[in-house]
Protein backbone atom coordinates (compact mmCIF):
# COMPACT_ATOMS: atom_id res chain seq x y z
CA UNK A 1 -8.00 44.32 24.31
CA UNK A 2 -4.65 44.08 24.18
CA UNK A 3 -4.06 41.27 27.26
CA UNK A 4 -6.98 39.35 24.75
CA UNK A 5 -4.65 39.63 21.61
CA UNK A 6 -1.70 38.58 23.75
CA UNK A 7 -3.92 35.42 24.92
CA UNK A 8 -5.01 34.73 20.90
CA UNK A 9 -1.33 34.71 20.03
CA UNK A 10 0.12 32.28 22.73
CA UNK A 11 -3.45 29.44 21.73
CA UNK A 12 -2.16 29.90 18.25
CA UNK A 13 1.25 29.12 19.01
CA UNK A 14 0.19 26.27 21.06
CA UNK A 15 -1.83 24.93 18.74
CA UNK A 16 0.39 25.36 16.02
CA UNK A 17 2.87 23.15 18.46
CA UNK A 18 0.23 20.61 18.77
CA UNK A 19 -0.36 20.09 15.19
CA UNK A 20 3.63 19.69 14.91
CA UNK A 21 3.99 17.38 17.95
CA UNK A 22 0.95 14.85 17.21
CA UNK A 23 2.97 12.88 14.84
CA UNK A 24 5.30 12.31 17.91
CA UNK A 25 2.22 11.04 20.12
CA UNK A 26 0.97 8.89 16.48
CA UNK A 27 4.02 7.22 15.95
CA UNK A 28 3.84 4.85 19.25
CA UNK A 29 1.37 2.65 17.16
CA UNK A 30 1.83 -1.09 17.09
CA UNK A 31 4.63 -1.73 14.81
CA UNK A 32 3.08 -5.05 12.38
CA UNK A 33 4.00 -6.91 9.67
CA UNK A 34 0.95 -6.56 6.86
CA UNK A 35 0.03 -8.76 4.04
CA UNK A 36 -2.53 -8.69 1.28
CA UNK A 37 -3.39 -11.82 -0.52
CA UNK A 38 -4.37 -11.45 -3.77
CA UNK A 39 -6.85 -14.65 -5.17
CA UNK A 40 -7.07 -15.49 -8.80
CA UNK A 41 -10.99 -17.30 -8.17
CA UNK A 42 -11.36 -16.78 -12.29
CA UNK A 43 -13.40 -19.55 -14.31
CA UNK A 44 -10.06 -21.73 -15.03
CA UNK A 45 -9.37 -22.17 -10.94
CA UNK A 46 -12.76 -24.52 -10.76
CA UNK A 47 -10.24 -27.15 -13.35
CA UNK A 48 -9.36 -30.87 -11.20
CA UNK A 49 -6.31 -30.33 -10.30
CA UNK A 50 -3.88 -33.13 -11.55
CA UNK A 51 -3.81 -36.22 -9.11
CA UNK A 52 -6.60 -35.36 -6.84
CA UNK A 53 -10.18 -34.86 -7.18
CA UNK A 54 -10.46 -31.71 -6.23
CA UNK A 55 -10.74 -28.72 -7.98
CA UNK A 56 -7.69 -25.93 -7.71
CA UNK A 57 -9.90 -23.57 -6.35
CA UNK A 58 -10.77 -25.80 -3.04
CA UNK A 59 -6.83 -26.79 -2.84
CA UNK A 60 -6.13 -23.35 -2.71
CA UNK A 61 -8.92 -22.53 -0.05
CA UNK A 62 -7.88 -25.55 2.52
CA UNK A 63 -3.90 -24.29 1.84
CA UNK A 64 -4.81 -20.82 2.75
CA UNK A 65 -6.65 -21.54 5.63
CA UNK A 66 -3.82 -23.94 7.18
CA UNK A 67 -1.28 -21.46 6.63
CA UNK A 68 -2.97 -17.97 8.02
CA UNK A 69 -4.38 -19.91 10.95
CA UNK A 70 -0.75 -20.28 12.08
CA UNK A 71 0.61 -16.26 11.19
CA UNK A 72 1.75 -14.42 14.41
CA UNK A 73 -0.31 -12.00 15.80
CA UNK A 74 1.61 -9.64 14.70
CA UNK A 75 1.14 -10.08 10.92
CA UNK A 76 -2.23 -8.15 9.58
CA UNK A 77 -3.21 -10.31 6.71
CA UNK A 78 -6.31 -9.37 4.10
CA UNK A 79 -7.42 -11.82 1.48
CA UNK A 80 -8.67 -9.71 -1.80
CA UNK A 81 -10.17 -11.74 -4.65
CA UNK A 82 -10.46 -11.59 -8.34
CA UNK A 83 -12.95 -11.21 -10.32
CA UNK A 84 -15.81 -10.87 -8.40
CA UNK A 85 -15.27 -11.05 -4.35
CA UNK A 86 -13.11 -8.18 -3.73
CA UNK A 87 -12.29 -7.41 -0.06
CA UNK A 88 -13.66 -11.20 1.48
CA UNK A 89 -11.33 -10.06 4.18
CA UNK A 90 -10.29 -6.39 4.42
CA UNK A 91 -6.51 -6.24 5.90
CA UNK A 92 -6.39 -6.14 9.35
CA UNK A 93 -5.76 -8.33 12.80
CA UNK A 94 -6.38 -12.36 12.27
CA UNK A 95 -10.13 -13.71 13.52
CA UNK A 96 -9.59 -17.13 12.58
CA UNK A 97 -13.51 -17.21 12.42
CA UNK A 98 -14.17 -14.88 10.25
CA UNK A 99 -11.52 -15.37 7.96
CA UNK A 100 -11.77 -19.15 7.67
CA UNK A 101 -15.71 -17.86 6.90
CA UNK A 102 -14.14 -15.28 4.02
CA UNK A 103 -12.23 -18.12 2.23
CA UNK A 104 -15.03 -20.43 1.99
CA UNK A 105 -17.03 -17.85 0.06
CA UNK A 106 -14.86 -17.66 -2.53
CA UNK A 107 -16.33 -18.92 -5.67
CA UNK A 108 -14.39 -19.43 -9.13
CA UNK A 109 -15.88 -17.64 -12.33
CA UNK A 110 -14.99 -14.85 -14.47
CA UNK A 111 -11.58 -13.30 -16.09
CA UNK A 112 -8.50 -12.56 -14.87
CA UNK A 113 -8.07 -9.07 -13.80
CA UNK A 114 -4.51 -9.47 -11.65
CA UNK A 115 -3.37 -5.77 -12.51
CA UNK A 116 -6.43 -3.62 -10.95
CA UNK A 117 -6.34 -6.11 -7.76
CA UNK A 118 -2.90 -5.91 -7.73
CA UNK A 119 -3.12 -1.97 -7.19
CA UNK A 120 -6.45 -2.38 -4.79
CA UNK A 121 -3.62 -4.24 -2.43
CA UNK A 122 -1.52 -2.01 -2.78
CA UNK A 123 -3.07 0.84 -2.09
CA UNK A 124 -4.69 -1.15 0.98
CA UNK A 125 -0.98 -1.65 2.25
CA UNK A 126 0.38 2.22 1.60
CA UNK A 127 -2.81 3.41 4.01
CA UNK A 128 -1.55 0.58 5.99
CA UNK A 129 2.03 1.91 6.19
CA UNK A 130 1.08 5.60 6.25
CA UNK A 131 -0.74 4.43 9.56
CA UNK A 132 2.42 3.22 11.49
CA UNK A 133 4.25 5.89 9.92
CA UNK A 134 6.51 3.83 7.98
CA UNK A 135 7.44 1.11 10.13
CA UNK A 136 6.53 -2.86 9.72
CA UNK A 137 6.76 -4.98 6.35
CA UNK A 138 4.15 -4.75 3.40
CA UNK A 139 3.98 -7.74 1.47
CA UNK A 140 1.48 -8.36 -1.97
CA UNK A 141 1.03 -11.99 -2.50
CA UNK A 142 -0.29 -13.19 -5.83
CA UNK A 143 -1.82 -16.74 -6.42
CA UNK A 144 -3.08 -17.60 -9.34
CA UNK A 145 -3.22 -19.98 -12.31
CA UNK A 146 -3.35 -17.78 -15.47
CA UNK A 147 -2.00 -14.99 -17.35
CA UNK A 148 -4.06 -11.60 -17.05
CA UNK A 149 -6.28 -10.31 -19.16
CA UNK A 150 -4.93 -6.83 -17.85
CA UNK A 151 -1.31 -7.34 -18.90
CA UNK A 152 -0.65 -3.88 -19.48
CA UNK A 153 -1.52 -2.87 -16.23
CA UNK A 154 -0.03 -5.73 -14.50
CA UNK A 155 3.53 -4.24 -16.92
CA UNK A 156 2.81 -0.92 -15.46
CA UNK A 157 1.16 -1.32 -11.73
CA UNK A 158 4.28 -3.83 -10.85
CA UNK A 159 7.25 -1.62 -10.93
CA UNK A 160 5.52 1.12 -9.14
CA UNK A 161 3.99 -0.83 -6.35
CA UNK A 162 7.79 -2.89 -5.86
CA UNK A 163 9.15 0.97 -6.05
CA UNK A 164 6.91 1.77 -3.44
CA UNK A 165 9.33 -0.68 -0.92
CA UNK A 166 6.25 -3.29 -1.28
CA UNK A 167 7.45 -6.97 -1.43
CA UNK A 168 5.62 -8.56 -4.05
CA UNK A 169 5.56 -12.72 -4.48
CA UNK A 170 3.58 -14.65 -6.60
CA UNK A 171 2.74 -18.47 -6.92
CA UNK A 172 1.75 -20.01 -10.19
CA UNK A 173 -0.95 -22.56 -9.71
CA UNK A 174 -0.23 -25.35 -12.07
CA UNK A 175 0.80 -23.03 -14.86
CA UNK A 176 2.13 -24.95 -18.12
CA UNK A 177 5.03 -22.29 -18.30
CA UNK A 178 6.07 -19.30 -15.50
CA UNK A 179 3.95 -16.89 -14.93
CA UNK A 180 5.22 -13.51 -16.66
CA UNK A 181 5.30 -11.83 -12.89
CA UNK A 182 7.87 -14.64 -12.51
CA UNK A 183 10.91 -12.47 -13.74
CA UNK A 184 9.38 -9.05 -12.27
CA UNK A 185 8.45 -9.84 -8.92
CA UNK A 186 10.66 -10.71 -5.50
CA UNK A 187 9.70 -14.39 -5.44
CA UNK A 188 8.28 -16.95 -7.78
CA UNK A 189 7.18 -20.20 -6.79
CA UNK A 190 5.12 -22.93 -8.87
CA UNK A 191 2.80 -25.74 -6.91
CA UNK A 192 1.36 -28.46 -9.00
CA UNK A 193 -0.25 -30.00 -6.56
CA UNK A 194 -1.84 -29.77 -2.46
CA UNK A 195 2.08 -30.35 -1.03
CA UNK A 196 3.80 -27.64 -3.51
CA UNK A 197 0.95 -25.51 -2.92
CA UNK A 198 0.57 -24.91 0.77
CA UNK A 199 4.23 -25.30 1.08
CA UNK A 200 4.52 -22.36 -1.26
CA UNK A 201 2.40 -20.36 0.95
CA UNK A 202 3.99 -20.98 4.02
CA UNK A 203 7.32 -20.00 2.82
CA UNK A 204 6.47 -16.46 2.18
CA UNK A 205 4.86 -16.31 5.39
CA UNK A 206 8.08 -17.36 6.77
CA UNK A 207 9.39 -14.87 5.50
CA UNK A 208 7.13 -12.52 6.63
CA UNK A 209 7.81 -13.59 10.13
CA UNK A 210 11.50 -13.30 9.66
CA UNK A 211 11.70 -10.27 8.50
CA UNK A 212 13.03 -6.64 10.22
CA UNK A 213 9.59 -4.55 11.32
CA UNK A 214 11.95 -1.82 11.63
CA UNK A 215 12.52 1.15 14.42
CA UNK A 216 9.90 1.03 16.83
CA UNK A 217 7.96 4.40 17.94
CA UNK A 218 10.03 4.86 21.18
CA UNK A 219 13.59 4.66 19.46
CA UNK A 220 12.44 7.00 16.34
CA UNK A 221 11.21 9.67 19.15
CA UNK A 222 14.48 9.19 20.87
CA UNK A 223 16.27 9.60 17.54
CA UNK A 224 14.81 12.77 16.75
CA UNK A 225 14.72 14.30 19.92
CA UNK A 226 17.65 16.06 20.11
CA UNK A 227 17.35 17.68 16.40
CA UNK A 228 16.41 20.80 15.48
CA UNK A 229 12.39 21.47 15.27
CA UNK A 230 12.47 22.07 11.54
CA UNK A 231 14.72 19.01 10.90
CA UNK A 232 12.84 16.37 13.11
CA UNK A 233 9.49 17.82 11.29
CA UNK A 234 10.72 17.47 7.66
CA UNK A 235 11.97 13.41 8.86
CA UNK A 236 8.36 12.72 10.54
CA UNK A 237 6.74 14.09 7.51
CA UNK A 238 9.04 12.43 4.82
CA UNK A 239 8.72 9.09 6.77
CA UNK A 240 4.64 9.42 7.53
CA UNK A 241 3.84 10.36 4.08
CA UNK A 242 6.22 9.98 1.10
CA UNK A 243 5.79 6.82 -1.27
CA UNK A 244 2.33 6.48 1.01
CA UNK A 245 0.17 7.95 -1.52
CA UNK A 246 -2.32 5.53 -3.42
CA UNK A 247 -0.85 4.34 -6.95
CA UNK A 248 -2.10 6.50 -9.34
CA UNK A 249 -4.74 5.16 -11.88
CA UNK A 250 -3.84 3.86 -15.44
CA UNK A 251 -6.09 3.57 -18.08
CA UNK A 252 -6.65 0.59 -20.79
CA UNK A 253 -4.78 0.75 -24.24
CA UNK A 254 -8.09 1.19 -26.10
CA UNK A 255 -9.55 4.82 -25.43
CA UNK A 256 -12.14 7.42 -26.15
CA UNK A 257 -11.20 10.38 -27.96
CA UNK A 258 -8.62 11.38 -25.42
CA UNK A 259 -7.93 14.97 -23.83
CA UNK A 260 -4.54 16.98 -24.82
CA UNK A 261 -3.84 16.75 -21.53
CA UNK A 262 -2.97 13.35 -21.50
CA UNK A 263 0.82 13.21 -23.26
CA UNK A 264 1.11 9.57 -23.77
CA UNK A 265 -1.57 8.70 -25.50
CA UNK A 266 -0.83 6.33 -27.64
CA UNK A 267 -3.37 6.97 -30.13
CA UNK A 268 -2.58 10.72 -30.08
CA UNK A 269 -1.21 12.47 -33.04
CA UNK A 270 2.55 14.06 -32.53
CA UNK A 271 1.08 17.58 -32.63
CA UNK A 272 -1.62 16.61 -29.70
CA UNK A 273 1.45 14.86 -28.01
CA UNK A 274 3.94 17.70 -27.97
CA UNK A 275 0.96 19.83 -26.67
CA UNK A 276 0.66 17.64 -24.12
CA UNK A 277 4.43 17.75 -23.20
CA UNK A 278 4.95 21.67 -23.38
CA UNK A 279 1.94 22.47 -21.14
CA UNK A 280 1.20 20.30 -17.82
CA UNK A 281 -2.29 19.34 -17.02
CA UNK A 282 -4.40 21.26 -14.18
CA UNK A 283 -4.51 17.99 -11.79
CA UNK A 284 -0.64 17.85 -12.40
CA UNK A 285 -0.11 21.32 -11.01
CA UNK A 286 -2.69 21.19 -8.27
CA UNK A 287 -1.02 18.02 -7.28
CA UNK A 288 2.62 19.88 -7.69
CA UNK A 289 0.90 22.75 -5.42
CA UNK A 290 -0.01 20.53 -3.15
CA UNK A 291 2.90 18.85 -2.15
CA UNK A 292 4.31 22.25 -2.09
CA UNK A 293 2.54 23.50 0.67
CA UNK A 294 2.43 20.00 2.46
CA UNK A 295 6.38 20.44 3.04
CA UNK A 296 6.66 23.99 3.71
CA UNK A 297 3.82 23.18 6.16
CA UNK A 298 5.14 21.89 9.21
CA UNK A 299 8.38 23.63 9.40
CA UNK A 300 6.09 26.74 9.30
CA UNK A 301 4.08 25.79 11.80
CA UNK A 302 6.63 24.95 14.15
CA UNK A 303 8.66 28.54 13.45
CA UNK A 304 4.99 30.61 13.63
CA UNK A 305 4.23 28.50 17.07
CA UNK A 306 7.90 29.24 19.01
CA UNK A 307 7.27 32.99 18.02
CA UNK A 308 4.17 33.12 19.04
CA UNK A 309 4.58 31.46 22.34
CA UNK A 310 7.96 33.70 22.86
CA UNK A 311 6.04 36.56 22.55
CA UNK A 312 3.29 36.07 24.48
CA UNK A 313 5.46 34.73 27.32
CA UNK A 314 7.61 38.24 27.40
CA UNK A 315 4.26 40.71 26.77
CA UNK A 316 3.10 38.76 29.83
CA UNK A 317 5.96 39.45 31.88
């Protein structure tokens, strides 16, 4: 009985070990550089544009295609379009087939929705990055040829994704004035025509191309190697998982009859509001509880797995 205790105790403290050590195995992925493209195909893209017969939207197709037919193979790129195509090509390795196939389909009709596709790419590119555990360049890029209808949560989804350490650029497609990401984003560019256009594209895939992918898997494991257990765990975990999480939801100016939970209401009354301040919702604190026990986790594990191990090794002897 007791040799079978002794046996329980040194699995559990090697699996405890494994658990801890897998993000070492994980993080020699392939290190690449990931974009999402985000496609205004609204009613107002279907307009000639000026000096061609064409319409913007086909300018925009043929520009797109010429441009991500040339990315390295080392850039994952996913086209996402607004209002109604959504993921034509979910973000992942280049098939020029299938995404030359994926642009065609686009069709133009409908509003303009930027700030809830501008958080479906994001999100796409924090799994992305929580993947490769931090490492390669995340890049949101924005073409399109009107204001949003969604301005509020463009104003509130574009600081957080941009805090997130996502590059954001957009390109205003014959716009009569800049686009209001123009002053909020990393880049800005206007085309007003097929040249300005594709040349706009390939410059932020240029700089896609030129830009740091960061440490590699081998030289982060030989960077923590020598550190203590609990101290190489915390980094893994801080570097696999913080900022990684998907953007949390906002909600419309306009509501129903909201909880007191929800502080910043803006149609809530100041006695509803201070409610809402003095007492923290029930997601809120599962959520805080949570992340809690996420980093006092692994250190855990790792202390719990060398004692068990110890002791099984000396009871043993």
């Amino acid at each position: 009985m007791k040799r079978n205790n002794m046996t329980g105790r040194a699995w559990l403290g090697l699996v405890a070990l494994g658990l801890w050590l897998t993000p070492l195995g994980q993080a020699e992925v392939q290190v690449t550089d990931n974009v999402v493209v985000v496609v205004d195909a609204s009613g107002s893209m279907g307009t000639p544009m000026n000096r061609t017969n064409r319409d913007r939207m086909s300018v925009a197709k043929d520009a797109l295609k010429q441009v991500l037919g040339q990315i390295p193979d080392s850039t994952h790129v996913g086209v996402l379009v607004f209002p109604n195509g959504n993921w034509v090509y979910p973000l992942g390795p280049r098939n020029d087939e299938q995404l030359n196939g994926a642009i065609d389909s686009i069709r133009s009709g409908g509003g303009t929705p930027l700030g809830t596709y501008m958080k479906q790419g994001a999100d796409a590119l924090l799994d992305a990055r929580k993947k490769q555990f931090g490492y390669g360049t995340y890049r949101l890029l924005v073409v399109t040829d009107g204001e949003a209808n969604d301005a509020d949560l463009v104003e509130g989804y574009t600081p957080d994704i941009i805090s997130r350490g996502i590059t954001i650029d957009a390109i205003g497609v014959e716009m009569p004035s800049r686009h209001t990401l123009a002053t909020k984003v990393h880049s800005y560019r206007s085309a007003d025509d097929p040249e300005s256009l594709q040349q706009a594209i390939t410059e932020v895939f240029a700089e896609v191309s030129g830009s740091d992918t960061g440490t590699s898997g081998e030289d982060a494991f030989e960077m923590i190697a020598d550190l203590p257990g609990e101290t190489a765990s915390a980094m893994l975990k801080t570097l696999s998982t913080t900022g990684n999480e998907p953007i949390k939801q906002r909600h419309g100016e306009i509501r129903r009859a909201a909880p007191p939970q929800r502080p910043n209401n803006p149609g809530s009354s100041p006695s509803s509001s201070q409610s809402g301040a003095s007492q923290p919702s029930d997601e809120d604190t599962a959520e805080y509880i949570a992340s809690l026990l996420c980093m006092l986790g692994c250190p855990l594990l790792v202390v719990l797995g060398i004692i068990s191990v110890v002791k099984a090794s000396k009871n043993k002897s």
